[in-house]
Structures are given as C-alpha cells and as structure tokens.
Protein backbone atom coordinates (compact mmCIF):
# COMPACT_ATOMS: atom_id res chain seq x y z
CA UNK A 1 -12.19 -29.48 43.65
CA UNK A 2 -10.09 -27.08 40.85
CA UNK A 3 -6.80 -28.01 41.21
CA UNK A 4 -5.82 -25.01 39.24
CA UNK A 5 -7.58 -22.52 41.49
CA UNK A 6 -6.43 -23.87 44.78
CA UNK A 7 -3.09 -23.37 43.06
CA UNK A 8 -3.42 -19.97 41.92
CA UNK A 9 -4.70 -19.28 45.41
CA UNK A 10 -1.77 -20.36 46.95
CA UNK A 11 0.60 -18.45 44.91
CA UNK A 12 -2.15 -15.58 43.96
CA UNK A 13 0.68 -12.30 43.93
CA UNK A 14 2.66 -14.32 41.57
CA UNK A 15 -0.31 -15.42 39.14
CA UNK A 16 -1.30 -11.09 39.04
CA UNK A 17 2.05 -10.06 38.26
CA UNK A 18 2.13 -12.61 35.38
CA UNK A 19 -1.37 -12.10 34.52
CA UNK A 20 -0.90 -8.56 34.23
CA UNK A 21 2.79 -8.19 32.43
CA UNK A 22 1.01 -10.64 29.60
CA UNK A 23 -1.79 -8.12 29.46
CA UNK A 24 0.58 -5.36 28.76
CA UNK A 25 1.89 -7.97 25.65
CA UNK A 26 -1.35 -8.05 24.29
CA UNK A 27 -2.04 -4.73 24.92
CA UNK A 28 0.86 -3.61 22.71
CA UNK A 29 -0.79 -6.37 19.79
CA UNK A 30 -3.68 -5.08 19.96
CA UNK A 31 -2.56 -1.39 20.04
CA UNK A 32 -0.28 -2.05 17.32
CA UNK A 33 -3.39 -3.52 15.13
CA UNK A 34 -5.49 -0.36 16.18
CA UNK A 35 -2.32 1.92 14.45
CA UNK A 36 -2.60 0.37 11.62
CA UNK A 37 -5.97 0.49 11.00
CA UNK A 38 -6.03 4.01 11.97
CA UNK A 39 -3.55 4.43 9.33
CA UNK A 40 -5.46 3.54 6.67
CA UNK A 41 -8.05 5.59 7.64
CA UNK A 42 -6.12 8.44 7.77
CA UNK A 43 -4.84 8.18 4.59
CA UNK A 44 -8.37 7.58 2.68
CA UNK A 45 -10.40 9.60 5.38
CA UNK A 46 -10.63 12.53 3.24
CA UNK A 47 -11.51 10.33 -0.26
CA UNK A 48 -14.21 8.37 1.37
CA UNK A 49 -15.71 11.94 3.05
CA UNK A 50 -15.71 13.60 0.20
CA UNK A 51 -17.20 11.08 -2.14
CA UNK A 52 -16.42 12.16 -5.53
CA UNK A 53 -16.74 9.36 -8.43
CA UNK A 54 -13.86 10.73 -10.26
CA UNK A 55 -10.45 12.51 -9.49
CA UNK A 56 -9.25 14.85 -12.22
CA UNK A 57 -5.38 15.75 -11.49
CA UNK A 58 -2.41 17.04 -13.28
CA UNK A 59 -0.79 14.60 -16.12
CA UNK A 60 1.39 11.92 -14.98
CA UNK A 61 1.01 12.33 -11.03
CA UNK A 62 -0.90 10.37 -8.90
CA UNK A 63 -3.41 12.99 -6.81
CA UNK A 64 -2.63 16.02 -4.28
CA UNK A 65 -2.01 13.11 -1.63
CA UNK A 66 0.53 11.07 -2.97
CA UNK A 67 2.71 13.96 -4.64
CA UNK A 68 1.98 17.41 -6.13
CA UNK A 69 -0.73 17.87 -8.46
CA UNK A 70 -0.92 21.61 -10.19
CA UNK A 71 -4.10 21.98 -12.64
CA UNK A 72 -5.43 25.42 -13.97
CA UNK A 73 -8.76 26.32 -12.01
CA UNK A 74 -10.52 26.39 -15.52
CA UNK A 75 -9.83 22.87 -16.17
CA UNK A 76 -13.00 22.95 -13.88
CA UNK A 77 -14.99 24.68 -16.59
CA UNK A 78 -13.77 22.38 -19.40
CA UNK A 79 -14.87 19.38 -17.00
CA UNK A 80 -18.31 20.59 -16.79
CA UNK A 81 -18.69 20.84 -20.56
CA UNK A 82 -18.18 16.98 -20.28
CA UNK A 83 -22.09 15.01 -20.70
CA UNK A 84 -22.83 13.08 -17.85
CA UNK A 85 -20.83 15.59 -15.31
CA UNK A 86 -23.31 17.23 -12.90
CA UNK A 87 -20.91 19.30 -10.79
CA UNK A 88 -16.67 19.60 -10.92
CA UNK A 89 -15.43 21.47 -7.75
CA UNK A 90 -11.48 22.48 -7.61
CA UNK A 91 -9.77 21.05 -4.44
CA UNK A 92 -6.59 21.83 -3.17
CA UNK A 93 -4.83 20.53 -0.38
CA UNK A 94 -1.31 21.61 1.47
CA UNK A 95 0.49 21.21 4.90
CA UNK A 96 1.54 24.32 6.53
CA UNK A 97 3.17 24.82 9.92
CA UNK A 98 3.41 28.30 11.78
CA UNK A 99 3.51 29.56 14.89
CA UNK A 100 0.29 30.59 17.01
CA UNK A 101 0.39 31.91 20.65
CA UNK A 102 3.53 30.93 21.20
CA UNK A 103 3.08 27.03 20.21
CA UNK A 104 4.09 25.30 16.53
CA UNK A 105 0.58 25.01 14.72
CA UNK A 106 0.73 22.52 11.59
CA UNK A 107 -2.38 21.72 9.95
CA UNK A 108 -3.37 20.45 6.65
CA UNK A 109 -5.36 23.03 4.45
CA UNK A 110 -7.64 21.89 2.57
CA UNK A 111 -9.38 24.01 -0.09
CA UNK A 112 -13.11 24.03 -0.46
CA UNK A 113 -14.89 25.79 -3.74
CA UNK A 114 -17.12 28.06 -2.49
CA UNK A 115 -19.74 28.73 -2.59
CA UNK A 116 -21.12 25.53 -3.71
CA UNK A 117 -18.81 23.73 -1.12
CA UNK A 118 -19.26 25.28 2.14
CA UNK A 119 -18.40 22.01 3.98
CA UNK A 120 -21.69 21.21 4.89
CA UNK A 121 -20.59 17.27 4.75
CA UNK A 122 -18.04 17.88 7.20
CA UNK A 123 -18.50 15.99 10.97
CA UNK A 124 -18.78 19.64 12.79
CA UNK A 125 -18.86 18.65 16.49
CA UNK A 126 -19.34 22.85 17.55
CA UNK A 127 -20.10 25.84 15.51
CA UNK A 128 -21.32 25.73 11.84
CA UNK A 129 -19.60 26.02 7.63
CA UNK A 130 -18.52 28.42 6.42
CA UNK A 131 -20.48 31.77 5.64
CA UNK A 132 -18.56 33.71 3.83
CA UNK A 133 -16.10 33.60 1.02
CA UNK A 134 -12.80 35.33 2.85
CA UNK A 135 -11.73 34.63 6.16
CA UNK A 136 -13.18 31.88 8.06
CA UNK A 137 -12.30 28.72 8.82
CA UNK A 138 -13.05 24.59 10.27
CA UNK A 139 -10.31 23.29 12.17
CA UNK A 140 -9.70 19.98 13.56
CA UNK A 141 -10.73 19.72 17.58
CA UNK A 142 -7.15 17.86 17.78
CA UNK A 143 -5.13 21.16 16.20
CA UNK A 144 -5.99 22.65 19.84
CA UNK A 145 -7.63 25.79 18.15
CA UNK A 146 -11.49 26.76 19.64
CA UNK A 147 -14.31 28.88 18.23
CA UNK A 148 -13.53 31.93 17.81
CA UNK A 149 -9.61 31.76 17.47
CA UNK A 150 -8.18 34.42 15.27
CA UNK A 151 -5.21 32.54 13.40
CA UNK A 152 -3.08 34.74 10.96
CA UNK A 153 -1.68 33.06 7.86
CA UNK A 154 -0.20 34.94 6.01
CA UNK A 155 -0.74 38.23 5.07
CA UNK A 156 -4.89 37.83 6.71
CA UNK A 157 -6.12 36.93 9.58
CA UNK A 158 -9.19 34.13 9.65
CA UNK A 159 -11.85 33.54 12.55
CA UNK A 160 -11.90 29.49 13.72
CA UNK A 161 -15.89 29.44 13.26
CA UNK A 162 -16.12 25.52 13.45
CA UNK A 163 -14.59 22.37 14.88
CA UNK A 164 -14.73 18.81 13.44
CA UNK A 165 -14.24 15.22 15.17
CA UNK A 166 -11.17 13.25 13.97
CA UNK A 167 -10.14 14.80 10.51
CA UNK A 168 -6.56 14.28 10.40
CA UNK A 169 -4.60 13.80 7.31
CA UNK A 170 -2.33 10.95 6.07
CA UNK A 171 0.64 12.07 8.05
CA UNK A 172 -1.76 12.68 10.99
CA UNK A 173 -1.96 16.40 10.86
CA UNK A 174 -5.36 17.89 11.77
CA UNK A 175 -7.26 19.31 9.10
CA UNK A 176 -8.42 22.95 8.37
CA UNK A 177 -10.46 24.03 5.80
CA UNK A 178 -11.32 27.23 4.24
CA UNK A 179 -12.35 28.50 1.03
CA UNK A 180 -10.40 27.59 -2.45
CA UNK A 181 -9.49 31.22 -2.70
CA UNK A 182 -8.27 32.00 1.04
CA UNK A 183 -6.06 28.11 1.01
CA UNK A 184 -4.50 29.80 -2.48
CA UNK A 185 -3.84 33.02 -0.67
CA UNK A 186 -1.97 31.07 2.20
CA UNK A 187 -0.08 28.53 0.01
CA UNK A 188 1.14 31.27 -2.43
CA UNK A 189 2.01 34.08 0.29
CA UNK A 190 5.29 36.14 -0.28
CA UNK A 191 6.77 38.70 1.92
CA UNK A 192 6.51 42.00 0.69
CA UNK A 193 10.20 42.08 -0.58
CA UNK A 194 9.94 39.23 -2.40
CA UNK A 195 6.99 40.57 -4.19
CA UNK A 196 8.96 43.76 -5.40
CA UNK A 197 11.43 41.87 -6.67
CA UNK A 198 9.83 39.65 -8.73
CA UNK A 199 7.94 42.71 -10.18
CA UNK A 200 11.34 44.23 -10.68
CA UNK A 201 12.97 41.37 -12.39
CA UNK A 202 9.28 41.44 -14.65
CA UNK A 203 10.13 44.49 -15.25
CA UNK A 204 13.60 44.20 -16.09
CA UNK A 205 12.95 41.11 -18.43
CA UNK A 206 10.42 43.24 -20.93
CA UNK A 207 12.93 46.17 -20.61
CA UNK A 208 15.78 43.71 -22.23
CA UNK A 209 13.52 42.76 -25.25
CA UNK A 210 12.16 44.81 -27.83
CA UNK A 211 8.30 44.63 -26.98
CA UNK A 212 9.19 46.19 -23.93
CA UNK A 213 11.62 49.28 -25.41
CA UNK A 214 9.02 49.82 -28.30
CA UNK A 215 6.05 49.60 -25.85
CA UNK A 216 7.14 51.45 -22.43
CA UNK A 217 4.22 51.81 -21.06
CA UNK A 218 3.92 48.13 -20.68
CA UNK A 219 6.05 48.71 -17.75
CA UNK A 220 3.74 49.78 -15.30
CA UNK A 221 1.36 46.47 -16.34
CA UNK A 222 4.70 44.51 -15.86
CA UNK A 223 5.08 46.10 -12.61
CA UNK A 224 1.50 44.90 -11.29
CA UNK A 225 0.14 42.56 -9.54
CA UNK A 226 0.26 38.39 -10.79
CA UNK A 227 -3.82 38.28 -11.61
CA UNK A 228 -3.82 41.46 -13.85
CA UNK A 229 -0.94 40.02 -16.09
CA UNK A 230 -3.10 37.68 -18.70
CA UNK A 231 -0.01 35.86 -19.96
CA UNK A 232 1.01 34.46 -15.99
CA UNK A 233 -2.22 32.16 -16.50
CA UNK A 234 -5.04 31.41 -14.30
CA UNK A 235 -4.65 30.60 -10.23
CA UNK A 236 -3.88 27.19 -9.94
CA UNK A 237 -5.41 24.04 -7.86
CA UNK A 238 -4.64 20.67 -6.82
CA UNK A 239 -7.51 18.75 -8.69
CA UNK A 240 -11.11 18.64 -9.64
CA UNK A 241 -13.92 16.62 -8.02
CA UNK A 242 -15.89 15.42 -10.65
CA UNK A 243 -20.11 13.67 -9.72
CA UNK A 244 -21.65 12.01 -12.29
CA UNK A 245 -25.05 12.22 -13.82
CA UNK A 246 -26.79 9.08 -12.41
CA UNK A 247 -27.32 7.04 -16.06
CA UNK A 248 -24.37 7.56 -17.10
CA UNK A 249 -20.95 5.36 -17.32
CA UNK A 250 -18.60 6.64 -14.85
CA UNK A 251 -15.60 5.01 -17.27
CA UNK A 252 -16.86 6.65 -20.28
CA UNK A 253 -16.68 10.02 -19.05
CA UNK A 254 -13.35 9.23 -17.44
CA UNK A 255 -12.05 8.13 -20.63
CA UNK A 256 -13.52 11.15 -22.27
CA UNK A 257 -11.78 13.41 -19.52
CA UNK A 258 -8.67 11.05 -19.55
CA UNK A 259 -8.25 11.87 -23.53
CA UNK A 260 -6.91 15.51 -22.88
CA UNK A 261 -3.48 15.76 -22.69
CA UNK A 262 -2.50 17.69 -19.48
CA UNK A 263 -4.96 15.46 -17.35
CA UNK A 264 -5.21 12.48 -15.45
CA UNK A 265 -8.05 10.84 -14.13
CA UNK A 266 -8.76 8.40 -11.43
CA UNK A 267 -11.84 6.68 -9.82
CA UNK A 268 -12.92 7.15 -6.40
CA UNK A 269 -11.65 3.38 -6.02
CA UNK A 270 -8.39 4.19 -7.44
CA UNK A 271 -7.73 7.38 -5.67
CA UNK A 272 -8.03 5.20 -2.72
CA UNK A 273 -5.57 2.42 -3.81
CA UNK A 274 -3.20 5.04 -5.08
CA UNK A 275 -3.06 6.15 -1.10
CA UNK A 276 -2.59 2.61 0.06
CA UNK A 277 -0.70 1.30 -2.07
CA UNK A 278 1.95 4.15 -2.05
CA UNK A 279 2.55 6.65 0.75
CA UNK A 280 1.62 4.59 3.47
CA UNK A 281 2.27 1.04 2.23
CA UNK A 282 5.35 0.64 3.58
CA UNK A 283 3.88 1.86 7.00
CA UNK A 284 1.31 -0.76 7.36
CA UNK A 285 3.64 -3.37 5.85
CA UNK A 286 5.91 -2.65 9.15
CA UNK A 287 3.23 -2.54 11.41
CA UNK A 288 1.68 -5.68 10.06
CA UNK A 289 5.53 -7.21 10.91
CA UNK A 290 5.90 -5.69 14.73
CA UNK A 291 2.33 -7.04 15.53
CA UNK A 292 3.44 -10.51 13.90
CA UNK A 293 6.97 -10.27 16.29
CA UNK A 294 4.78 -9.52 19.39
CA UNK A 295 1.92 -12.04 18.94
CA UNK A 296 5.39 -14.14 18.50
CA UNK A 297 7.16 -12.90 21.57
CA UNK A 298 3.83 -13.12 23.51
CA UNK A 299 3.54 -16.11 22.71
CA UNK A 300 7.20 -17.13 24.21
CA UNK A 301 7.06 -15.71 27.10
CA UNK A 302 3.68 -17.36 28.15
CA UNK A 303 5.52 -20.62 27.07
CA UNK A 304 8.27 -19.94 29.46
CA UNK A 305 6.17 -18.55 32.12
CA UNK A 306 3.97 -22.05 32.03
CA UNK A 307 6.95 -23.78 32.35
CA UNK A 308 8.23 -22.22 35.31
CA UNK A 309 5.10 -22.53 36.93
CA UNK A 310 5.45 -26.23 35.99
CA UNK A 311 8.55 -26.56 37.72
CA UNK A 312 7.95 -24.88 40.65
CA UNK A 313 5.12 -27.89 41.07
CA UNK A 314 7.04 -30.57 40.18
CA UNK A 315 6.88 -32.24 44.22
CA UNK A 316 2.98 -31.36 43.78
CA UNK A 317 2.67 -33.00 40.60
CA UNK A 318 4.68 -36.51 41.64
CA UNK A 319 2.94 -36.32 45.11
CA UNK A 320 -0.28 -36.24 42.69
CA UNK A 321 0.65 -39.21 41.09
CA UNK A 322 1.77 -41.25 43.70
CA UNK A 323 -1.65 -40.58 45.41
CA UNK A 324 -2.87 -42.13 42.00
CA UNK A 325 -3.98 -39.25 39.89
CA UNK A 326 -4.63 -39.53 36.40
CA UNK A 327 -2.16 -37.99 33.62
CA UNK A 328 -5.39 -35.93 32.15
CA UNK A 329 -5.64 -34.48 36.04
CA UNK A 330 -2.19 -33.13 35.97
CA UNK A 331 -2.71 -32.23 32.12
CA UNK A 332 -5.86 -30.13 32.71
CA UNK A 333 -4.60 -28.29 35.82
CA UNK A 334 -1.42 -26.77 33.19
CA UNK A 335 -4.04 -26.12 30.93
CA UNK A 336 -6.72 -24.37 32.76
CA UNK A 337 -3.90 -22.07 33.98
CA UNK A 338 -2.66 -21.27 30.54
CA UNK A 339 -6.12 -20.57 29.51
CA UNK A 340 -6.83 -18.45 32.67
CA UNK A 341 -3.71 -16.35 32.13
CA UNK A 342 -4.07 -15.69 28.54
CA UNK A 343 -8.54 -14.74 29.01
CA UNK A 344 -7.62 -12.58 32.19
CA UNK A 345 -4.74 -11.14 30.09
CA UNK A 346 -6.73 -10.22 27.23
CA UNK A 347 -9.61 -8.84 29.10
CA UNK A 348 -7.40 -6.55 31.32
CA UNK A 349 -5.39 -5.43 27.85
CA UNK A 350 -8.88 -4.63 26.25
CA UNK A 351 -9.76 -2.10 28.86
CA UNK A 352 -6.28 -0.73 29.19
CA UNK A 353 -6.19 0.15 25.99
CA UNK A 354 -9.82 1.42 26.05
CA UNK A 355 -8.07 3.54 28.62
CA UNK A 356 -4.50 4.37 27.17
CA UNK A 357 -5.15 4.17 23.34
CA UNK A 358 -6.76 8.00 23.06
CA UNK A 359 -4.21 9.74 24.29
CA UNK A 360 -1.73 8.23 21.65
CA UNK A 361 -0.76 11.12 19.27
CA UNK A 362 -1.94 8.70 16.00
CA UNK A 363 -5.61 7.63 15.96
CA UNK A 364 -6.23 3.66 16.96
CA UNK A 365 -8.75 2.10 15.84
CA UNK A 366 -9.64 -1.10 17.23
CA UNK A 367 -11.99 -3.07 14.79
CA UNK A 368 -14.28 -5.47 16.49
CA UNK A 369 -13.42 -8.74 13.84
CA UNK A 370 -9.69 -7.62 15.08
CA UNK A 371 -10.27 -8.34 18.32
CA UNK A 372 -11.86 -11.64 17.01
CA UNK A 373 -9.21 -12.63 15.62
CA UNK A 374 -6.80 -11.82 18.60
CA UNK A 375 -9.11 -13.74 20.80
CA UNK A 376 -8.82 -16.99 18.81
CA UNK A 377 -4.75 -16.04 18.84
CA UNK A 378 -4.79 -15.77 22.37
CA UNK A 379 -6.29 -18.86 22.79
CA UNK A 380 -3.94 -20.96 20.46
CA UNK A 381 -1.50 -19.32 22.15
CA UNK A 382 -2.10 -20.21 25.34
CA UNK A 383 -2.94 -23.89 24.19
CA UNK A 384 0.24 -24.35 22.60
CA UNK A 385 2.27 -22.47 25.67
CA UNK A 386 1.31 -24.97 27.91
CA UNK A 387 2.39 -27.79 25.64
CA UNK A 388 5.96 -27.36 26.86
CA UNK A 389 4.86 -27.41 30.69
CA UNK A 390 2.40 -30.70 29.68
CA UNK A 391 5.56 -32.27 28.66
CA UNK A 392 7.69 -31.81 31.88
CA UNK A 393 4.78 -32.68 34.31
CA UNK A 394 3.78 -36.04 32.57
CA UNK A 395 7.19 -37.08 32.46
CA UNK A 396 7.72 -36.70 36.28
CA UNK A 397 7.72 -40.02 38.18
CA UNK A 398 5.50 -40.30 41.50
CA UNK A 399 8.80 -41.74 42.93
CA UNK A 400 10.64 -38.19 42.98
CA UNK A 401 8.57 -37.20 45.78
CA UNK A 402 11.44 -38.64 47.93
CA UNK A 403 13.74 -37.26 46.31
C-alpha cells in the first residue's frame, strides 16, 4: 500500500490545484529560459545566416548592428583587390516603420548586392529570390505581409514575391530584404520639397563663391540630382562581406584590410561577440536574474505548500506512529508527494508552454540540455521542499493523537 497515493486520493482537488499553480511556476522558468535563448538568436541570426569570414565596417564603430556603420560602396572594389578575397558584397541594414493598409508596418531592411546576392540562402517557406534588380521583395511570414502584397516605401512601390520562416532582427522586428540599391532608395527618401531645397541651398552656396560667379553655368549641374554631382561621393552602405580564398589566413587578410585608415574589420566570431556582448547583454543578464528569482520563488512556495500538507496530516502521521510505523514510512510518504508534485508540475508546464510559448510576440526557444537542466532543478527542488515538512512530521509524538 502507497501511503502517498491513498493520500492524494483523499484530498485529490486539492493536490490538482497545487499541482497545476506549480506548473504555471515552472512554466514561467522555463519560458523565461526559452526568451533568452531566443534572444541570442535574434541578435546573431543574421551573422550566422549569412556566413561571411570577415566584416569590413566604417572606422571606429562596431558593425551596422550595434551602431551605425557608413562605408563608400567602392570600398567593395578596393576589398576585392585584396589576395586571398574571393567575393566582397556591400550590406546594409536599417529599421523602418510605415503605415500599410491601415496597420503600423516596421520591418528591418536589409540590403542584398545584387545580382550576385539574390538571397538564395534565405529559409523561403513560399514563393522564390529575388528576380530582378528594382522592386521586389522577401518579407518575414511574422511582418503579416503575403505574396503578392504591393508595399510602397517611399517614393516606389515593391511586390512581396517571397516569405521566410523566423527572420527577425535583434530588436525582434521581422526582416525584409531587397536589393542594395532599392534598401538605399528607401533609407535615403526625401519628400519632394525637401529635395528642392537642398538643390536650392547647392545652388545658393556656389553662387556665394567665386567658382560659381566665374562659372554660371555650373548652376544648372548644382541644381541636379545627388549621383550626377562627382564631388557628393559615391552611395553609401553599411559594410562589406568579405569570403576568403580557402588557403589562405583569414587574419592576414584582415590585417591587410584592417591597415587602411577609414576601415574596421572584424571576424565572423567577433561580429558575433560584438552583438552579445553589447546591445543585448544587458537583456540576457536580466533574464538570466528573473529566471534565477523564479526557480527561487518556485522553490518557496513548494516548501510552504509541503508544509501545509504536512500539517494538515499531523493526527494521520501520530496515529501512524502509535500504530508503530517507522520514521522512514512517514519520511517517504512527504517525499513521494514532493516528488509527485514537482514531475506532474513540470510535465504539465512542458506542454503548456509547447502550447502558449508561440504566440508570445519574442521567439522562445526551448533548448533540450535546458530542459535538462530544469529537470535536475526541479528535482532538488522538490527534495529540499520537503525537508521542512520531514522536519515537522518526525518530530510529532504518537501521543498527540489524543490530543
């Protein structure tokens, strides 16, 4: 006979209720472990799917994720001069929000250099890449766009002709991506009065010098548009992907790359620090603390739920010893219930949050050593809970049944 079963049996609506509010504890553990590691896989989602052994960005910063990075797009062609370099592609990468059919949209643009980047290594779940070098673009299933969508930004208009599977940025955003030219053409978009009067103020800056009242009909190329003026410079991008020639040193052509004076460059493995250890390291550092505070507070209340339980059989317990039962009787029948309550627990908060945890608005991503390691912490837990009920049973005397 299972002393701890006939109990639960006899008080069976009691033992759910508890069973089930510790389930929503460790639940809210294990969903709180699952946001963190979804965190960090936000953050270095894009670096890992893209691959690239080096990083070249603008001098001083730390990469287009961590702050802003400007580079001139021909730093792409100096990079390919480099030996051991086998293809440089310019990236760039910014957040815009807008409205579309009535809703906010924000996505994440991200720049791809066609047309040897057509985002063929993208996870496209429906339609295809791109096909053409204007006005198409992959969005994110989770920015609530669909094939076919027309989506104006800015001044164009561009067709939604595929849909990826969890690409979300740092921050969470969904991810679009178009071509290098068409993200420049959104990030750099003026209204049309803001556009005349820069051309006027161009205009009235040569006027006040002497080129421009010995030259007048320098005017007109003053009064142009940005790409025809030579001295305005080159578009400009966020940073260049850089593969190496397989035989050669990655950290020698870094250096080599690293010796100009308006670049920096990082490795694949330092881009990915950079993101960890900076915009979102404060993030998981306060996640790491609320899981740490709930595997605490779990751990509590399962202490002070044994103990109730304890003294609600206190009569039960002296009866048990005055019929002559052994202290490791009265010491297993705590302890079987502690362990019941904290295996049912964890089993019903594994498929609740199997259930709940997609339709959080952050990705969770529940790691199967994680839920190891819970498991052993559920069952220290729950060891060391019923330490404090253990203690009040085996000092009851068989004598206080009469009382």
């Amino acid at each position: 006979m299972n002393l701890a079963l006939k109990d639960i049996r006899h008080s069976f609506g009691r033992f759910v209720l508890t069973t089930f509010g510790i389930s929503l504890l460790l639940m809210l553990v294990m969903g709180m472990g699952g946001i963190y590691r979804g965190l960090v896989e936000e953050a270095t989602l894009l670096v890992d799917r893209v691959g690239a052994d080096l990083w070249v960005v603008q001098k001083g910063t730390r990469g287009p994720f961590a702050e802003i990075s400007r580079l001139p797009r021909n730093v792409e062609d100096r990079v390919l001069a480099v030996p051991g370099v086998v293809s440089a592609n310019s990236f760039i990468s910014h957040t815009i929000q807008r409205e579309y059919r009535d809703k906010p949209l924000r996505v994440t643009i991200q720049g791809l250099s066609w047309p040897t980047d057509r985002g063929l290594w993208l996870p496209i779940v429906a339609g295809r890449a791109l096909g053409q070098a204007h006005f198409e673009m992959i969005a994110d299933k989770s920015s609530g766009l669909a094939l076919g969508d027309h989506v104006p930004l800015g001044k164009d208009t561009y067709a939604v002709v595929g849909l990826t599977g969890q690409m979300s940025s740092s921050s969470g955003d969904p991810m679009a991506f178009m071509t290098l030219t068409d993200a420049q053409a959104v990030q750099f978009d003026l209204v049309g009065d803001a556009v005349r009067t820069e051309r006027a103020a161009r205009v009235n800056r040569l006027q006040a010098i002497d080129l421009g009242r010995s030259q007048p009909q320098l005017e007109d190329r003053a009064a142009g548009v940005s790409s025809a003026i030579p001295a305005l410079g080159t578009s400009m991008v966020s940073a260049v992907l850089v593969d190496i020639a397989p035989g050669y040193d990655p950290v020698k052509v870094a250096a080599r790359i690293a010796s100009w004076p308006d670049v920096s460059v990082y490795s694949h493995e330092g881009q990915r620090n950079l993101l960890l250890g900076g915009m979102v390291d404060k993030a998981r550092r306060q996640l790491g603390l609320f899981r740490v505070l709930l595997i605490i507070v779990s751990g509590i209340i399962m202490a002070l739920i044994l103990y109730t339980l304890t003294l609600d059989k206190l009569h039960d317990i002296a009866m048990l010893k005055l019929l002559g039962a052994r202290n490791l009787v009265i010491l297993a029948l705590i302890l079987q219930q502690a362990l019941l309550l904290g295996g049912l627990g964890y089993c019903l908060a594994y498929y609740l949050g199997r259930w709940i945890f997609p339709y959080f608005p952050r990705r969770v991503v529940i790691m199967q050593e994680d839920l190891v390691s819970l498991a052993f912490i559920v069952l220290a837990i729950s060891v060391a809970a019923s330490l404090l009920g253990i203690a009040k049973a085996l000092r009851v005397q068989p004598n206080e049944v009469l009382a």
